[in-house]
C-alpha atoms as a PDB file:
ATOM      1  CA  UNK A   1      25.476 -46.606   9.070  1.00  0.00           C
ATOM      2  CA  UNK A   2      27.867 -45.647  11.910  1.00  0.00           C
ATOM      3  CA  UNK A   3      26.569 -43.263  14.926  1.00  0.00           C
ATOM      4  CA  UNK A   4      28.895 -40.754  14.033  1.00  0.00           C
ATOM      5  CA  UNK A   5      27.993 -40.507  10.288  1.00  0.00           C
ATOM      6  CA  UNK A   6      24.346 -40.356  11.501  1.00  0.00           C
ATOM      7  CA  UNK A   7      25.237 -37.080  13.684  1.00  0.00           C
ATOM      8  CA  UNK A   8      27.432 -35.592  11.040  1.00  0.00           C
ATOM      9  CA  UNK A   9      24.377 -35.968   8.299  1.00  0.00           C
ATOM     10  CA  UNK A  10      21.460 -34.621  10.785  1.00  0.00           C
ATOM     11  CA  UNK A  11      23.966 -31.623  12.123  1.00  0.00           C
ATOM     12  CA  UNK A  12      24.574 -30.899   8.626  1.00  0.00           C
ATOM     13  CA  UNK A  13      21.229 -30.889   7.467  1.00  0.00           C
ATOM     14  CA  UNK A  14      20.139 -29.047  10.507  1.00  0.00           C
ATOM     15  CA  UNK A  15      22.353 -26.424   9.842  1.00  0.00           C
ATOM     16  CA  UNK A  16      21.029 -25.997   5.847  1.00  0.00           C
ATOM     17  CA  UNK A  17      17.600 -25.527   7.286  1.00  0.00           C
ATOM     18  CA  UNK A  18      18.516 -22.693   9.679  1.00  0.00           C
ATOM     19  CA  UNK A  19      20.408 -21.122   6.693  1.00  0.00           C
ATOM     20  CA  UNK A  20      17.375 -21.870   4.373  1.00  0.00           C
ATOM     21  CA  UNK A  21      15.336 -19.865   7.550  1.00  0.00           C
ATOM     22  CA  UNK A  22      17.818 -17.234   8.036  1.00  0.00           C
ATOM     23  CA  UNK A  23      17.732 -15.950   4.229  1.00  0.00           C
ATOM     24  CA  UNK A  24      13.723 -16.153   4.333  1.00  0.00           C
ATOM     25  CA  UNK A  25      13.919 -13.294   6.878  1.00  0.00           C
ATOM     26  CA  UNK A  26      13.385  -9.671   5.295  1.00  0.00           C
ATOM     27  CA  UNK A  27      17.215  -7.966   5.475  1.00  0.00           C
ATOM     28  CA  UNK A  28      15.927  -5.595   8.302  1.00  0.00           C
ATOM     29  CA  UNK A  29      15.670  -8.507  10.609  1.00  0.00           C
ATOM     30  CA  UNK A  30      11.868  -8.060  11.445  1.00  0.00           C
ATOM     31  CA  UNK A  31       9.721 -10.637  10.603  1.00  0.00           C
ATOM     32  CA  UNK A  32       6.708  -9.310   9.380  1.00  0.00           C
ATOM     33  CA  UNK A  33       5.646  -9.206   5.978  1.00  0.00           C
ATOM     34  CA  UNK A  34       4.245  -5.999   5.185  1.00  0.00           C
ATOM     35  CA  UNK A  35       0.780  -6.302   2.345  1.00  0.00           C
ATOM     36  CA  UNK A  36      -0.133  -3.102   1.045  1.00  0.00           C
ATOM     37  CA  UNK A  37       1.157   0.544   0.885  1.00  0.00           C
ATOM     38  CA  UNK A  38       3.230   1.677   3.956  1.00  0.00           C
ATOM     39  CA  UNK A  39       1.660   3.502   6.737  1.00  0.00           C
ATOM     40  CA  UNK A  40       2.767   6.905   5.611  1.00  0.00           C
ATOM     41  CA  UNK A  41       1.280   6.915   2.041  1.00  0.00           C
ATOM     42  CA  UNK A  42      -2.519   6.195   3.535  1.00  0.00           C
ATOM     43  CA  UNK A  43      -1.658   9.171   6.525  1.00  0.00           C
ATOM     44  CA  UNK A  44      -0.954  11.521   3.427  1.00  0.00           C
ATOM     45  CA  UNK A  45      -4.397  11.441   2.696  1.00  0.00           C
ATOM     46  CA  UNK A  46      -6.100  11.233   5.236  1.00  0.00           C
ATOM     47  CA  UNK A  47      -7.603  15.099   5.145  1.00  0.00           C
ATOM     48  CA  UNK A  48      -7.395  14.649   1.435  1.00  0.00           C
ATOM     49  CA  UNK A  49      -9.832  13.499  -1.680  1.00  0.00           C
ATOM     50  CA  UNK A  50      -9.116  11.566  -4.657  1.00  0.00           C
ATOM     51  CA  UNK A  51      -7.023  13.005  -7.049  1.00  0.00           C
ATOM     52  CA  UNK A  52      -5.697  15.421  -4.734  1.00  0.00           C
ATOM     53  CA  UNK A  53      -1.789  16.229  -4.179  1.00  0.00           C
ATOM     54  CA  UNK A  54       0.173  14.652  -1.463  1.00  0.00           C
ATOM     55  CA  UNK A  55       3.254  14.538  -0.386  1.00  0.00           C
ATOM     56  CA  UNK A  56       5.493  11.707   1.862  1.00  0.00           C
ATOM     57  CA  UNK A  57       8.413  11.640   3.413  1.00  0.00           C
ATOM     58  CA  UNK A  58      10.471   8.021   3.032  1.00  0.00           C
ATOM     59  CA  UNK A  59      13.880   6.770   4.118  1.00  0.00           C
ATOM     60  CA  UNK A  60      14.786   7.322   0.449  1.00  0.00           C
ATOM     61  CA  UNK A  61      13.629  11.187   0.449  1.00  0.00           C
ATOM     62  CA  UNK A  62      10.124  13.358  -0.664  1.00  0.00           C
ATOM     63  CA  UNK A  63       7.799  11.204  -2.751  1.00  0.00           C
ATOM     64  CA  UNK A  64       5.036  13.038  -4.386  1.00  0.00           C
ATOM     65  CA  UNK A  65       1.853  11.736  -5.624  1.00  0.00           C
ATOM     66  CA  UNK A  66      -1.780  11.932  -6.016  1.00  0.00           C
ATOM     67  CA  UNK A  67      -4.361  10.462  -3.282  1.00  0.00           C
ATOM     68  CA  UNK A  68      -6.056   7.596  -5.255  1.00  0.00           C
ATOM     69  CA  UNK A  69      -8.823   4.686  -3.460  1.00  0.00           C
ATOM     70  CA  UNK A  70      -6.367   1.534  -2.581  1.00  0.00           C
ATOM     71  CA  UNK A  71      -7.501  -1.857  -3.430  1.00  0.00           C
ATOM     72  CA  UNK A  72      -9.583  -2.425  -0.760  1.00  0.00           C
ATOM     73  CA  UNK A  73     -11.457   0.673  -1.406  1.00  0.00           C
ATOM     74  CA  UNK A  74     -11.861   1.602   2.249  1.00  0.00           C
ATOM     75  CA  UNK A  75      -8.967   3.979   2.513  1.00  0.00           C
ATOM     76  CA  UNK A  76      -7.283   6.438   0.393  1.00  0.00           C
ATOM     77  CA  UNK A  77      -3.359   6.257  -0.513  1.00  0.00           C
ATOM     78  CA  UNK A  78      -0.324   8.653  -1.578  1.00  0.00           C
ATOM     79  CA  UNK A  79       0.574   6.896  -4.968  1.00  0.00           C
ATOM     80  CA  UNK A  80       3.544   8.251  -6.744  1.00  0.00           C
ATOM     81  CA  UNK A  81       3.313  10.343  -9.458  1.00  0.00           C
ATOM     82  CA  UNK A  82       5.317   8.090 -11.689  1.00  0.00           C
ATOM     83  CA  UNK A  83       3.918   4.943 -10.359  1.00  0.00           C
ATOM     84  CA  UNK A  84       2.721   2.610 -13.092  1.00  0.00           C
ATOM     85  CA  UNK A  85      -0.515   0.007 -12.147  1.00  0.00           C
ATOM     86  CA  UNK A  86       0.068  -3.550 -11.689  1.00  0.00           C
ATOM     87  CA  UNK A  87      -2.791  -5.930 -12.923  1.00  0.00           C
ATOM     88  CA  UNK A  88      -4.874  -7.138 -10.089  1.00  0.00           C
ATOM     89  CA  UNK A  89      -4.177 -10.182  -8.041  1.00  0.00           C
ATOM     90  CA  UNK A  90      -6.050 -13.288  -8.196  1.00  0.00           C
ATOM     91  CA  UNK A  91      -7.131 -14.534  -5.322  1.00  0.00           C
ATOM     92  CA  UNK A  92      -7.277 -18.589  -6.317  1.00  0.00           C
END
């Protein structure tokens, strides 16, 4: 194979990587991935007991919910009132 083909083929696939890279990153541009409920929801409750109102305030406006035990069990957590429970995760 010519030089030049060789540098047109690894430019080429070095620039499908950094696409590959660049669509992996959240739309924000930060690069954490965030596990959980946000920071907010668990500082709703935090004078609060289970099954107690709460209230949030989000980007997207009010949310209003009910302080329920999050999945670790060590905090409690603003869910929304209309939120419907996802089964567990497996941790294989």
């Amino acid at each position: 194979m010519k030089a030049k083909t060789k540098i047109a083929l690894t430019l080429a696939a070095g620039a499908f990587s950094l696409s590959l890279f660049a669509r992996a990153q959240p739309p924000d541009g930060s690069q954490r991935e965030r596990r959980g409920p946000p920071p907010e929801a668990i500082e709703a409750c935090v004078d609060l007991s289970v099954g107690e109102a709460c209230i949030v305030d989000t980007p997207h406006g009010t949310l209003e919910g009910v302080c329920r035990e999050g999945r670790r069990g060590n905090e409690l957590v603003c869910v929304p009132n209309d939120h419907r429970d996802r089964p567990p995760r497996r941790d294989d």
